[in-house]
N, C-alpha and C. Protein backbone atom coordinates (compact mmCIF):
# COMPACT_ATOMS: atom_id res chain seq x y z
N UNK A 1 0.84 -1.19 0.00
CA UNK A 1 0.00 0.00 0.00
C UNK A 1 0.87 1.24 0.00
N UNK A 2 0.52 2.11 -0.75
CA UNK A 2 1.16 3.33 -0.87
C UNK A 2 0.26 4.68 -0.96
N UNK A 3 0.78 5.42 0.06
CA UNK A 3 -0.29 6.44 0.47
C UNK A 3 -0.15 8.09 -0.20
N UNK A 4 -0.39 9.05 -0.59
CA UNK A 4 -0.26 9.99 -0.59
C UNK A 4 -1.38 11.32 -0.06
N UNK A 5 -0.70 12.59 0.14
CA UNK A 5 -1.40 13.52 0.51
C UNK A 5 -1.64 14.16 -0.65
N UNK A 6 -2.97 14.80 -1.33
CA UNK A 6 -3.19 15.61 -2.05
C UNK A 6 -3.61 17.31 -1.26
N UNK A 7 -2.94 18.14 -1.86
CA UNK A 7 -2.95 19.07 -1.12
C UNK A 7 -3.31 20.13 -2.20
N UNK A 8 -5.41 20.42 -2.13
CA UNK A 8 -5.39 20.82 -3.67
C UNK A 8 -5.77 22.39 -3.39
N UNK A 9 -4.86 23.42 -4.22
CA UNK A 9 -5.28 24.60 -4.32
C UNK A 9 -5.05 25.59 -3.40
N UNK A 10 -3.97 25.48 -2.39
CA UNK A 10 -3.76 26.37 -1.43
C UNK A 10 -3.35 27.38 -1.69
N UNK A 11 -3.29 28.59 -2.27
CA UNK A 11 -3.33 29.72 -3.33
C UNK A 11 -3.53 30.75 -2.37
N UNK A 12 -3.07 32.25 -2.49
CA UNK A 12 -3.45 33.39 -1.90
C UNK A 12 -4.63 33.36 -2.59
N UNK A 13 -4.37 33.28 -3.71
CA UNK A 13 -6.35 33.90 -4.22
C UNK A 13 -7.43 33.47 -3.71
N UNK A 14 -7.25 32.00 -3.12
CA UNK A 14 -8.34 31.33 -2.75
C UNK A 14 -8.47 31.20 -0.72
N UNK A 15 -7.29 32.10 -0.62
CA UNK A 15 -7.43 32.67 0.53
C UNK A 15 -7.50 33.87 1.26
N UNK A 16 -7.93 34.29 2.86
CA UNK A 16 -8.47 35.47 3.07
C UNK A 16 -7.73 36.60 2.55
N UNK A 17 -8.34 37.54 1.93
CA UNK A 17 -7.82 38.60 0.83
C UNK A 17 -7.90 38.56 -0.79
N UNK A 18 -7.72 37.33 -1.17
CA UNK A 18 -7.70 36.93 -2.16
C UNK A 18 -8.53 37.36 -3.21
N UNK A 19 -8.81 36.94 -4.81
CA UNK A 19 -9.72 37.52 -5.42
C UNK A 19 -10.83 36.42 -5.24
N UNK A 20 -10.78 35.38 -4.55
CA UNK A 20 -11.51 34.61 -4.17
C UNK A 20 -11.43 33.86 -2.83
N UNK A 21 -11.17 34.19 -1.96
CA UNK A 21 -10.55 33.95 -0.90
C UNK A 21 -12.05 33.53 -0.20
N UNK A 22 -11.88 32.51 0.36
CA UNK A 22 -12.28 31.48 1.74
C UNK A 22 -12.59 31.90 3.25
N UNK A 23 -13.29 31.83 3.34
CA UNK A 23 -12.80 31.65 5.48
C UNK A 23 -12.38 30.38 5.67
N UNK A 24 -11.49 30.44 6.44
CA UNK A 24 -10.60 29.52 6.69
C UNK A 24 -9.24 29.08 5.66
N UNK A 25 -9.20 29.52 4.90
CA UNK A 25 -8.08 29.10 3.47
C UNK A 25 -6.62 29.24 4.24
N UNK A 26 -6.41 30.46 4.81
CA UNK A 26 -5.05 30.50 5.33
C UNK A 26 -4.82 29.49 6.88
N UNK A 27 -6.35 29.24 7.60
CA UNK A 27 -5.79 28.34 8.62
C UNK A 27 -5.69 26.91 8.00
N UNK A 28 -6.59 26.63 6.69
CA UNK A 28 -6.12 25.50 6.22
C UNK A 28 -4.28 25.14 5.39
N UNK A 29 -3.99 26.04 5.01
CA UNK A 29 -2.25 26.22 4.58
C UNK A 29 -1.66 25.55 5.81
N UNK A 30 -2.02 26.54 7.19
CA UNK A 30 -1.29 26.17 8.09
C UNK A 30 -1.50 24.80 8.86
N UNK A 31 -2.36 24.38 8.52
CA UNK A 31 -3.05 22.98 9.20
C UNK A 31 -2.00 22.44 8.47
N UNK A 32 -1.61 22.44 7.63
CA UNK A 32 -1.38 21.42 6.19
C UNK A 32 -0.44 21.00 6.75
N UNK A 33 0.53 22.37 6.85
CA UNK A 33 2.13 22.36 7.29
C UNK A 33 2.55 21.48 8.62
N UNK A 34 1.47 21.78 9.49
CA UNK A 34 1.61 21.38 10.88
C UNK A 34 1.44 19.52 10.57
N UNK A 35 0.29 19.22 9.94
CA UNK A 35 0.25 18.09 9.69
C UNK A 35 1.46 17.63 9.08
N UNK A 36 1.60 17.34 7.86
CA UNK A 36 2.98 16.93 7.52
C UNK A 36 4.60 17.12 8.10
N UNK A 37 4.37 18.18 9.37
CA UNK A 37 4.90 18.36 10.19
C UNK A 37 5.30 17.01 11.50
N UNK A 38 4.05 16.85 11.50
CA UNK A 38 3.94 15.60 12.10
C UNK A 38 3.84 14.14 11.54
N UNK A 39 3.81 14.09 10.34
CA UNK A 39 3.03 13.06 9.78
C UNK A 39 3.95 12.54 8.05
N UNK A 40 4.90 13.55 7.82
CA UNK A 40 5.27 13.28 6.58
C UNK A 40 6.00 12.05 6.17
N UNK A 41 6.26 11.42 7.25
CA UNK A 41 7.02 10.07 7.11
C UNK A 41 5.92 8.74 6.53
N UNK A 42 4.45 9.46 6.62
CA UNK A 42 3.60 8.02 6.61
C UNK A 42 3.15 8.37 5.25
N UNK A 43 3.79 9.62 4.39
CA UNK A 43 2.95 9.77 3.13
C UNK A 43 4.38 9.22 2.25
N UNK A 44 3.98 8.26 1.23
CA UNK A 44 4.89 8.00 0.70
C UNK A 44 5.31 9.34 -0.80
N UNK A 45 4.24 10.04 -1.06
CA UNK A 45 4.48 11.13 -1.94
C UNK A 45 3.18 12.02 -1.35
N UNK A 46 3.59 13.45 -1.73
CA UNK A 46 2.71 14.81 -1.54
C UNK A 46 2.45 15.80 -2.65
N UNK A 47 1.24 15.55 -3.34
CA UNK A 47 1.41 16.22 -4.51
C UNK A 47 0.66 17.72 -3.86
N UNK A 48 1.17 18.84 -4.54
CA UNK A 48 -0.24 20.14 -4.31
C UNK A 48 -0.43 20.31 -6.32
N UNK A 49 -1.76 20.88 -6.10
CA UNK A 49 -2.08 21.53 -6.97
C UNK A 49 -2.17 22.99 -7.25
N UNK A 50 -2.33 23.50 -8.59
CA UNK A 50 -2.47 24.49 -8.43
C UNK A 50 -3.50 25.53 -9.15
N UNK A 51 -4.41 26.43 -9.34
CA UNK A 51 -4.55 26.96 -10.30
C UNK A 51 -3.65 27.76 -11.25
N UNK A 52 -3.72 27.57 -12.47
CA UNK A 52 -2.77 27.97 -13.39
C UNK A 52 -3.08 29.04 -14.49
N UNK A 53 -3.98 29.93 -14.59
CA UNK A 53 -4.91 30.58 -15.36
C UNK A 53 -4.15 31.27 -16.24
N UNK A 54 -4.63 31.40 -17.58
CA UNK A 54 -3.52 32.13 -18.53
C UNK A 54 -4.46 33.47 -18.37
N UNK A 55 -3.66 34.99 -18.77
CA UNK A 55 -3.84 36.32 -18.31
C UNK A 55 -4.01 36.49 -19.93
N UNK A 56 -4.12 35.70 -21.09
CA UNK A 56 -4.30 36.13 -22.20
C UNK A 56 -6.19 35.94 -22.74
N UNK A 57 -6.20 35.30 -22.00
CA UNK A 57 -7.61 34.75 -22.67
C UNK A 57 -8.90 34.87 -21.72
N UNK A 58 -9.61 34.32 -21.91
CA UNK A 58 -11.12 34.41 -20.74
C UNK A 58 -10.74 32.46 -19.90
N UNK A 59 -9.73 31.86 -20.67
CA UNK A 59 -9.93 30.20 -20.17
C UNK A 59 -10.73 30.01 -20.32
N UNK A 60 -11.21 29.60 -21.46
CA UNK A 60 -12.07 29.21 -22.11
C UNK A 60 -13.93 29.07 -21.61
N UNK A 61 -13.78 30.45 -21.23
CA UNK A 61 -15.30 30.75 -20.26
C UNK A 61 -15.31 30.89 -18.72
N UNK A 62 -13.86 30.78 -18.43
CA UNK A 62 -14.04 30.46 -16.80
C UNK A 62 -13.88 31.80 -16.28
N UNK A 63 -13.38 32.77 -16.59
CA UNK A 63 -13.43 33.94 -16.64
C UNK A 63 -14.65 34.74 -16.94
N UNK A 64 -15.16 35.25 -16.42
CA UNK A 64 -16.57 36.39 -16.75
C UNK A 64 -15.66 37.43 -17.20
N UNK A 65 -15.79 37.94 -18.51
CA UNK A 65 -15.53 39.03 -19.25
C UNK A 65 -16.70 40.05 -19.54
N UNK A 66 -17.35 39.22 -20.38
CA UNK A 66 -18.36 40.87 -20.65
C UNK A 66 -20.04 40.17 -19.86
N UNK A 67 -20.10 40.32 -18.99
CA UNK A 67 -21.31 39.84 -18.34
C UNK A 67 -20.55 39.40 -16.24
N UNK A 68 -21.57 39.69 -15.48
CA UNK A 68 -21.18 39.58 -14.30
C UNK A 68 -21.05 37.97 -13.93
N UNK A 69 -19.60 37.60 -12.51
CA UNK A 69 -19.58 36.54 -12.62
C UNK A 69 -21.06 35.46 -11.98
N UNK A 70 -21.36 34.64 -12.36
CA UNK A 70 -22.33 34.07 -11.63
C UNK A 70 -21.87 33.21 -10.31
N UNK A 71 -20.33 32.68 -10.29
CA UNK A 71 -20.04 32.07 -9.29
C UNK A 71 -20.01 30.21 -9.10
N UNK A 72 -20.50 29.91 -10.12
CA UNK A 72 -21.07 28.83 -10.41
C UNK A 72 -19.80 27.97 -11.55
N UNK A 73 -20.11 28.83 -12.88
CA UNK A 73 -19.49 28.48 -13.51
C UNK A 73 -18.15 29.29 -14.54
N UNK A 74 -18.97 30.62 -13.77
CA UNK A 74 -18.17 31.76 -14.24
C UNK A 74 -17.38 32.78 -12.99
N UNK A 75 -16.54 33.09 -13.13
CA UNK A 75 -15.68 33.58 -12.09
C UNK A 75 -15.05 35.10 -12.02
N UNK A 76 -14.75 35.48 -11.37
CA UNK A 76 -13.54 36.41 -11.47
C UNK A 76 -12.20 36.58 -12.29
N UNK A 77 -11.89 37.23 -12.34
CA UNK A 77 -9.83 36.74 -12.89
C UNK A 77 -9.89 36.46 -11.04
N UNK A 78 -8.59 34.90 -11.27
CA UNK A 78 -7.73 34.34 -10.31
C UNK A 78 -6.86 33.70 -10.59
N UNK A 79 -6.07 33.79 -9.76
CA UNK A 79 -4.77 32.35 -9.88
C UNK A 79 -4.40 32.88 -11.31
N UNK A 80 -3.83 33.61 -11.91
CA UNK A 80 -3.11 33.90 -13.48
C UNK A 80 -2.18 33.78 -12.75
N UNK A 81 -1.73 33.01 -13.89
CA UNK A 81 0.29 32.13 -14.40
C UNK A 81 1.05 33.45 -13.78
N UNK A 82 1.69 33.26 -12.76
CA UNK A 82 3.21 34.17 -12.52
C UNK A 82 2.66 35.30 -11.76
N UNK A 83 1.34 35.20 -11.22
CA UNK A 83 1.09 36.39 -9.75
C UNK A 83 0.65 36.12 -9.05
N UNK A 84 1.45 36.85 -7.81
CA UNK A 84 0.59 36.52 -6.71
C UNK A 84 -0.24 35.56 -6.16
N UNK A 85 -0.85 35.74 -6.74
CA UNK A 85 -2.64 35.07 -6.30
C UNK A 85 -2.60 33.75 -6.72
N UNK A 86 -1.30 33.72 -7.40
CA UNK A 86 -1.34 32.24 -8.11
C UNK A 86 -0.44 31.29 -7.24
N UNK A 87 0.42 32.05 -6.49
CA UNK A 87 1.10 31.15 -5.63
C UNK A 87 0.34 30.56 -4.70
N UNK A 88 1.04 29.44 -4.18
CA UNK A 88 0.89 29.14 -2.87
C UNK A 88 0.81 30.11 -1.35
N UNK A 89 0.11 29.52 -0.66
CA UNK A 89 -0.04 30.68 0.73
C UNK A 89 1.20 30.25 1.19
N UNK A 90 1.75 31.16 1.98
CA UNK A 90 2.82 31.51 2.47
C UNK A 90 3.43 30.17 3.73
N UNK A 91 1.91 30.23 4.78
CA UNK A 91 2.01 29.23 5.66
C UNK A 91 1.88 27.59 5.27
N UNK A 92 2.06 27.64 3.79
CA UNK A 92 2.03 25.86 3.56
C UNK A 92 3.68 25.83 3.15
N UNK A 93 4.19 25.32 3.65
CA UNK A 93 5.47 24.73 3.57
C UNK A 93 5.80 23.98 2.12
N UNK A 94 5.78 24.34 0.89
CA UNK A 94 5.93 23.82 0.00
C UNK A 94 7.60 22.64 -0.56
N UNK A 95 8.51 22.98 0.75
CA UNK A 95 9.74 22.02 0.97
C UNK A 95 9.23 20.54 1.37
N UNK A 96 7.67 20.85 1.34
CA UNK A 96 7.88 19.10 2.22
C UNK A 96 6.63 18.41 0.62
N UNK A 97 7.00 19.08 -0.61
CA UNK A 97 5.97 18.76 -1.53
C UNK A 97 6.98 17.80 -2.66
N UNK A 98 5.92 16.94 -2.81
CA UNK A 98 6.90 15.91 -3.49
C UNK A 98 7.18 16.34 -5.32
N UNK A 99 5.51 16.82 -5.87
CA UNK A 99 4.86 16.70 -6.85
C UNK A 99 4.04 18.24 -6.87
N UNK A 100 4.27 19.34 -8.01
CA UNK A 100 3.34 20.07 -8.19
C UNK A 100 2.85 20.14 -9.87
N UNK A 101 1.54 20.10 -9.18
CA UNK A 101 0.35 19.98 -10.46
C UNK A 101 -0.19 21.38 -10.82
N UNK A 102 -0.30 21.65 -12.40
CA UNK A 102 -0.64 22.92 -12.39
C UNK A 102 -1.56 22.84 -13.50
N UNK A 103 -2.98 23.07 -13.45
CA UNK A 103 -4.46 22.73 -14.10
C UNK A 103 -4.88 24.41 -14.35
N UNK A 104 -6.04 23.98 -15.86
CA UNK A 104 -6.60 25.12 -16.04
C UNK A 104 -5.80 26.21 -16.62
N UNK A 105 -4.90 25.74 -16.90
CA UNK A 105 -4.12 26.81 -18.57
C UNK A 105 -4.74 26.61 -19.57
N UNK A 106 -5.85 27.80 -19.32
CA UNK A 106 -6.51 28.43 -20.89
C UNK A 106 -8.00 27.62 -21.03
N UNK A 107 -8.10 26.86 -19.75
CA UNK A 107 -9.06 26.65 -20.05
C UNK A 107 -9.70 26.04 -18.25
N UNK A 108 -11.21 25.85 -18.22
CA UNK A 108 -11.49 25.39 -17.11
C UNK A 108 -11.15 24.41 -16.62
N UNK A 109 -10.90 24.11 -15.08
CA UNK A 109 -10.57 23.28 -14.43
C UNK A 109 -10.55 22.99 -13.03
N UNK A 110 -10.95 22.11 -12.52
CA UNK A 110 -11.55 21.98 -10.96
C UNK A 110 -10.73 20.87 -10.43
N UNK A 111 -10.13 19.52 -11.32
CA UNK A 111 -10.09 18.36 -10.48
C UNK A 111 -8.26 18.81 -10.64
N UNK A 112 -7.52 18.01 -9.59
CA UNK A 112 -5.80 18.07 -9.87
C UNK A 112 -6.02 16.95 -10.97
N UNK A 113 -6.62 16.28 -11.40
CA UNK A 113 -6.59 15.44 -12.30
C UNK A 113 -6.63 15.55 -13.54
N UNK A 114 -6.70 16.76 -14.02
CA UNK A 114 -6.91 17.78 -15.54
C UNK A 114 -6.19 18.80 -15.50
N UNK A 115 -5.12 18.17 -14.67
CA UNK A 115 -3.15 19.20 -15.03
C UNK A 115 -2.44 18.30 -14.79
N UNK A 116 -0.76 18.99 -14.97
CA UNK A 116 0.02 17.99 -15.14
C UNK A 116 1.33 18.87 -14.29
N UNK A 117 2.42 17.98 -14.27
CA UNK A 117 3.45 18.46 -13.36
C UNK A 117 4.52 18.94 -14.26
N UNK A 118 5.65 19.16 -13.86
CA UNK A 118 6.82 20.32 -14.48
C UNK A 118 7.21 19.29 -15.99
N UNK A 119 6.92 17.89 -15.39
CA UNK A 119 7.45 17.02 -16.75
C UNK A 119 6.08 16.82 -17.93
N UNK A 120 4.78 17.32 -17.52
CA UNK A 120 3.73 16.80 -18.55
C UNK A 120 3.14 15.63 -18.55
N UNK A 121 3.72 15.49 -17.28
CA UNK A 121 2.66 13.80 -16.72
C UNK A 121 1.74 14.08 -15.86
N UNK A 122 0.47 13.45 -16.47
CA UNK A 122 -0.87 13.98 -15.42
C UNK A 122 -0.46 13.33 -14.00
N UNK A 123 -1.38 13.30 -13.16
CA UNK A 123 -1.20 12.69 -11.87
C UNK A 123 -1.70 11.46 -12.09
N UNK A 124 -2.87 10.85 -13.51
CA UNK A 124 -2.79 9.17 -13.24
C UNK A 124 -1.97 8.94 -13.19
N UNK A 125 -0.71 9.30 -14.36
CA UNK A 125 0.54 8.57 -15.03
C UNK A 125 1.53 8.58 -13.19
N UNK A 126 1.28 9.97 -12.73
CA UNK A 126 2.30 9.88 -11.38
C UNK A 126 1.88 8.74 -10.22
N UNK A 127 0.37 9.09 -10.01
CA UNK A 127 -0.15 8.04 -9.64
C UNK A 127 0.21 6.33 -9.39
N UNK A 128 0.25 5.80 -11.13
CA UNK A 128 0.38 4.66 -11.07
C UNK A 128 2.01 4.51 -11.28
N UNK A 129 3.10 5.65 -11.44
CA UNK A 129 4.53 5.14 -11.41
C UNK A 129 4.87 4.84 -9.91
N UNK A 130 3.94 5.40 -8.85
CA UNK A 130 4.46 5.48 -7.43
C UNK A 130 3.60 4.65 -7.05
N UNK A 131 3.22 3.78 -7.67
CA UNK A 131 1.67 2.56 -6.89
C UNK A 131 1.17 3.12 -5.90
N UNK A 132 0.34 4.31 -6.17
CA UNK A 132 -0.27 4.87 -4.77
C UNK A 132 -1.90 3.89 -4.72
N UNK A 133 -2.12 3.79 -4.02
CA UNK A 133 -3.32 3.21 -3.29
C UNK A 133 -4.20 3.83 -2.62
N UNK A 134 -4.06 5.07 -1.47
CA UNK A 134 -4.78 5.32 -0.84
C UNK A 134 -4.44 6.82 -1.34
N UNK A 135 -5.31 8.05 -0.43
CA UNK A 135 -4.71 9.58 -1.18
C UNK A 135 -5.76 10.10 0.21
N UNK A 136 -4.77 10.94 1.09
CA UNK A 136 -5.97 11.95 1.53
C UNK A 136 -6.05 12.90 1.39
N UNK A 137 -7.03 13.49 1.03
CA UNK A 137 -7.25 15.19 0.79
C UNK A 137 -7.58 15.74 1.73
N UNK A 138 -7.14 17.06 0.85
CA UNK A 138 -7.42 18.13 2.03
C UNK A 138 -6.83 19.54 1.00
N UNK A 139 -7.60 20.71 1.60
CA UNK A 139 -7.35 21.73 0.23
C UNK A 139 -8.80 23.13 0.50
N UNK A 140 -8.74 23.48 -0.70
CA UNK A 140 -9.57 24.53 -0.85
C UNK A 140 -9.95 24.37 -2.87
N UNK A 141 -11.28 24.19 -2.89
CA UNK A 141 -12.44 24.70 -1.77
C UNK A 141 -13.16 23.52 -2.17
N UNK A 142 -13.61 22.97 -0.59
CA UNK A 142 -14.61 22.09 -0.39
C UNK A 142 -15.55 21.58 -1.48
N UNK A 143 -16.21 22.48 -2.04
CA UNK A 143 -17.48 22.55 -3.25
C UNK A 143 -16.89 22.61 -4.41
N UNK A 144 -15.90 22.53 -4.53
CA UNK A 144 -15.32 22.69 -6.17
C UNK A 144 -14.64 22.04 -6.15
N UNK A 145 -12.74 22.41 -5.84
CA UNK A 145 -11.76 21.89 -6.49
C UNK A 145 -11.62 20.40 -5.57
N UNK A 146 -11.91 20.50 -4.44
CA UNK A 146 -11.50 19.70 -3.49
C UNK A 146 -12.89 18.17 -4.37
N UNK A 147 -13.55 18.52 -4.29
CA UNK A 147 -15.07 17.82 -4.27
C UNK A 147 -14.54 17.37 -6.14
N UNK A 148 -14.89 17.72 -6.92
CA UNK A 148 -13.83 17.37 -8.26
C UNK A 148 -12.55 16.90 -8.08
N UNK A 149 -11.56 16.52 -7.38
CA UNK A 149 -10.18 15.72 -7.48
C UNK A 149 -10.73 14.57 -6.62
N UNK A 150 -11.84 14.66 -5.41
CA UNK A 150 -11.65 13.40 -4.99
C UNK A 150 -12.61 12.39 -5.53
N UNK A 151 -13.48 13.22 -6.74
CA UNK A 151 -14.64 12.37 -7.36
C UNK A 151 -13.90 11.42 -8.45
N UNK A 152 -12.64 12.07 -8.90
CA UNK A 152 -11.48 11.83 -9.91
C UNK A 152 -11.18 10.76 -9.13
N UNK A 153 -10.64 10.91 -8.40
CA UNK A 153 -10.01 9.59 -8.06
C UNK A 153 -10.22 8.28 -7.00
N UNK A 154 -11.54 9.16 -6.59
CA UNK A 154 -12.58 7.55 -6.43
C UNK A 154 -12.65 6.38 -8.05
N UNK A 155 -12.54 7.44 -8.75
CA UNK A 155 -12.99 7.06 -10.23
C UNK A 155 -11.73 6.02 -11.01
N UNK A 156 -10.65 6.70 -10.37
CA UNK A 156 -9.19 6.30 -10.95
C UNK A 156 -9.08 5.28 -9.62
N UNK A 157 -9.86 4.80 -8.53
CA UNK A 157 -9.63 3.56 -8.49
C UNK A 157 -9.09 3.79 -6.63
N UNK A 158 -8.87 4.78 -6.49
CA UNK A 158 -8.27 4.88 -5.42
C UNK A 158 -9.09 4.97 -3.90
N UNK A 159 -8.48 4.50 -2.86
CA UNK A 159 -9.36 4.64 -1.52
C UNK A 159 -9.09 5.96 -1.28
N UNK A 160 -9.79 7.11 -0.66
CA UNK A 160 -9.85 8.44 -0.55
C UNK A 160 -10.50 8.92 0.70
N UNK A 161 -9.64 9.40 1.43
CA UNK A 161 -10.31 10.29 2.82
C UNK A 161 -9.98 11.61 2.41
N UNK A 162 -10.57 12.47 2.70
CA UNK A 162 -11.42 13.54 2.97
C UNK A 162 -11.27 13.91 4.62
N UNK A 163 -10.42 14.91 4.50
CA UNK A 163 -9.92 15.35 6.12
C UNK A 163 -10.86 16.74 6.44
N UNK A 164 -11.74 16.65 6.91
CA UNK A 164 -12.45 17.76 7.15
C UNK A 164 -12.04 18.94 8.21
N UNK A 165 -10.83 18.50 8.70
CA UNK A 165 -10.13 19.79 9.57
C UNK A 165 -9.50 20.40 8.82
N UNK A 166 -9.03 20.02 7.92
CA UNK A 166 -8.00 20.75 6.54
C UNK A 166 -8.95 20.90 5.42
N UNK A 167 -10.01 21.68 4.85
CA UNK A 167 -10.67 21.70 3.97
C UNK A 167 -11.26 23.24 4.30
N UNK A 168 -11.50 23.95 3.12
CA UNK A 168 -12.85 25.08 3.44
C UNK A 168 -13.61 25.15 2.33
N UNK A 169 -14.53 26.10 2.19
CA UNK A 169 -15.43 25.80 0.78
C UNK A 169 -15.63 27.13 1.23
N UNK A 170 -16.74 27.30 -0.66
CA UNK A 170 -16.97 28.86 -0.76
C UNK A 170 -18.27 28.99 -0.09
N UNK A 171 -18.84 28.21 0.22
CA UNK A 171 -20.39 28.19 1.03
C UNK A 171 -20.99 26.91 2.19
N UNK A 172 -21.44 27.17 3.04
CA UNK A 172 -22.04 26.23 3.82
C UNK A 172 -22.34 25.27 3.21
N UNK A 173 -23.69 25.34 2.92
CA UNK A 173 -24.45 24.46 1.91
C UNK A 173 -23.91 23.74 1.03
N UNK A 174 -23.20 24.37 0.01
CA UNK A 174 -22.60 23.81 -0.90
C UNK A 174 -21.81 22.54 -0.06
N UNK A 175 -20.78 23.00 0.32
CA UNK A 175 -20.00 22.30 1.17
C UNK A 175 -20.56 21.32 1.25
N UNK A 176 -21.61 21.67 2.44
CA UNK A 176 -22.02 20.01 3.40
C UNK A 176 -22.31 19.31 2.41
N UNK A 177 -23.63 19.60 0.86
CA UNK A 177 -23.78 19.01 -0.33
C UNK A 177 -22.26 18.08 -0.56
N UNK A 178 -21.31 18.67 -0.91
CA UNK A 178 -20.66 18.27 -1.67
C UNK A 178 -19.73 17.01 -0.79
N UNK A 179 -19.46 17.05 0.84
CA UNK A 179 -19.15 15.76 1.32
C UNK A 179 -20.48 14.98 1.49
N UNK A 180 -21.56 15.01 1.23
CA UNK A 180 -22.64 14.41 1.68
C UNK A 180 -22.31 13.56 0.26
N UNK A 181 -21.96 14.07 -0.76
CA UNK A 181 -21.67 13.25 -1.88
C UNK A 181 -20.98 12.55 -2.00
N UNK A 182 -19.56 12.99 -1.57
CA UNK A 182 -18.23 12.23 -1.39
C UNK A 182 -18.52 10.86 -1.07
N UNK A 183 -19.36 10.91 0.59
CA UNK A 183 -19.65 10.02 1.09
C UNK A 183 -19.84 8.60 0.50
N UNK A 184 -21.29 9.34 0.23
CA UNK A 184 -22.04 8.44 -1.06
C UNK A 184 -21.24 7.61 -1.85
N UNK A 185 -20.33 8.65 -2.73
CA UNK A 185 -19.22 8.18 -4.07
C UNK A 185 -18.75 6.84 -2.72
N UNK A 186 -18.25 7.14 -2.08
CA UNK A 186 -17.30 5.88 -1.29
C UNK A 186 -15.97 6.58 -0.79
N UNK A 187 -16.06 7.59 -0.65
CA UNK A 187 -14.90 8.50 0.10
C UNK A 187 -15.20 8.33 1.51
N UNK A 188 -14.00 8.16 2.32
CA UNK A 188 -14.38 8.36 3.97
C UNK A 188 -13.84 9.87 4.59
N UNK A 189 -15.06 10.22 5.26
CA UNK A 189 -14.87 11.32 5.14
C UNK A 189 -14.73 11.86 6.75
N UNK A 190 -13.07 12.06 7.69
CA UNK A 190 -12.76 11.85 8.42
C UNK A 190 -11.87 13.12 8.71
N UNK A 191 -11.31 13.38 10.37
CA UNK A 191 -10.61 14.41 10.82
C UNK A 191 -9.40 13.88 10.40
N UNK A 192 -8.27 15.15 10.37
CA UNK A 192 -6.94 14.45 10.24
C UNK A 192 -6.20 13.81 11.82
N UNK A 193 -6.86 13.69 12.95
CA UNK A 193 -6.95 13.51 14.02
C UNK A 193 -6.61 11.89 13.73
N UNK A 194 -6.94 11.26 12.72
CA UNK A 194 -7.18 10.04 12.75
C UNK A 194 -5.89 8.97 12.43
N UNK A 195 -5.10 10.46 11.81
CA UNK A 195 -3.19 9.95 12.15
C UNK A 195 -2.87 9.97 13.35
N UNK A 196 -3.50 10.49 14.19
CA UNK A 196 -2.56 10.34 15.78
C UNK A 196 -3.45 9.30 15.95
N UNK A 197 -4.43 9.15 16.20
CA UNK A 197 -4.96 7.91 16.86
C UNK A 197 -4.27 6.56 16.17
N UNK A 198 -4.43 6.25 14.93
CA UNK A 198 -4.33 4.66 14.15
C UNK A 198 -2.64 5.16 13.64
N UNK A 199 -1.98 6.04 12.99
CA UNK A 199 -1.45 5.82 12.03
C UNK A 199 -1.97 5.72 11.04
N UNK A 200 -1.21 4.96 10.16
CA UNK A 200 -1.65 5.16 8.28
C UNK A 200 -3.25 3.93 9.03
């Protein structure tokens, strides 16, 4: 068995301040850190993701240009290639990252599973070179990116927890919707508390 952490979207943009920023986004960065702080020996790889947005185009609709965003399916400008907003938050320790994925150049994208890393290998291909088996998430945002990578890879085969101390979303509702689904799919959907108690 081979385990990894997915760590999707921890971004200034998608945290407090941001052009889309979260409650909770920056205490989730720091959860992250603290966890793998404690815990990085039991992940055999740590991928993060990222948004990657090109500043030339609309991404192929994901951008609201001439009409207001709806929020849904249309957005703000965020996360564009090479600012700011596109990095990582400050408080996630990106030295302890094995793998970064970068999705949504030029066009829409929600799951880490529809980008690829510095070499152009999606994360199945990384996936199955590192025989991962299990994957827990944890990330921003609950209702979207998080809720799309772990539907991905229920799909791609994998066992999947869902750490709900490390997660935020852009809405209540949505949210609870979207682990109430997880569930369902066959995700376990658990505190990260559950490394100190059991281990892997």
């Amino acid at each position: 068995m081979s385990r990894a952490l997915f760590v999707i979207d921890v971004q200034n943009d998608f945290t407090e301040g941001g052009a889309l920023g979260v409650d909770g986004g920056a205490a989730v960065a720091a959860g992250v850190t603290e966890l793998l702080s404690r815990h990085r020996g039991e992940y055999d790889l740590v991928v993060a993701s990222r948004d990657w947005h090109s500043a030339e185009n609309d991404n192929g609709g994901h951008f609201a240009v001439d009409a207001e965003p709806d929020f849904v399916d249309t957005w703000p400008p965020h996360c564009v290639a090479g600012t700011d907003g596109a990095e990582y938050h400050p408080a996630l320790d990106t030295e302890l990252v094995d793998v970064h994925i970068r999705k949504g150049q030029g066009v829409p994208a929600y799951s880490i599973f529809e980008g690829t890393d510095d070499a152009g290998d999606t994360i199945s291909e990384v996936l199955t070179s590192h025989g991962v088996t299990d994957i827990d998430m944890v990330g921003i945002a609950t209702d979207y990116c998080v809720r799309a990578s772990t539907l991905d890879a229920l799909e791609h085969g994998q066992h999947v927890r869902v750490f709900t101390d490390l997660i935020a979303g852009v809405a209540d509702a949505s949210s609870a919707a979207a682990l109430a689904e997880l569930g369902h799919a066959g995700a376990e959907i658990a505190e990260s508390t559950v490394l100190d108690e059991a281990g892997r």
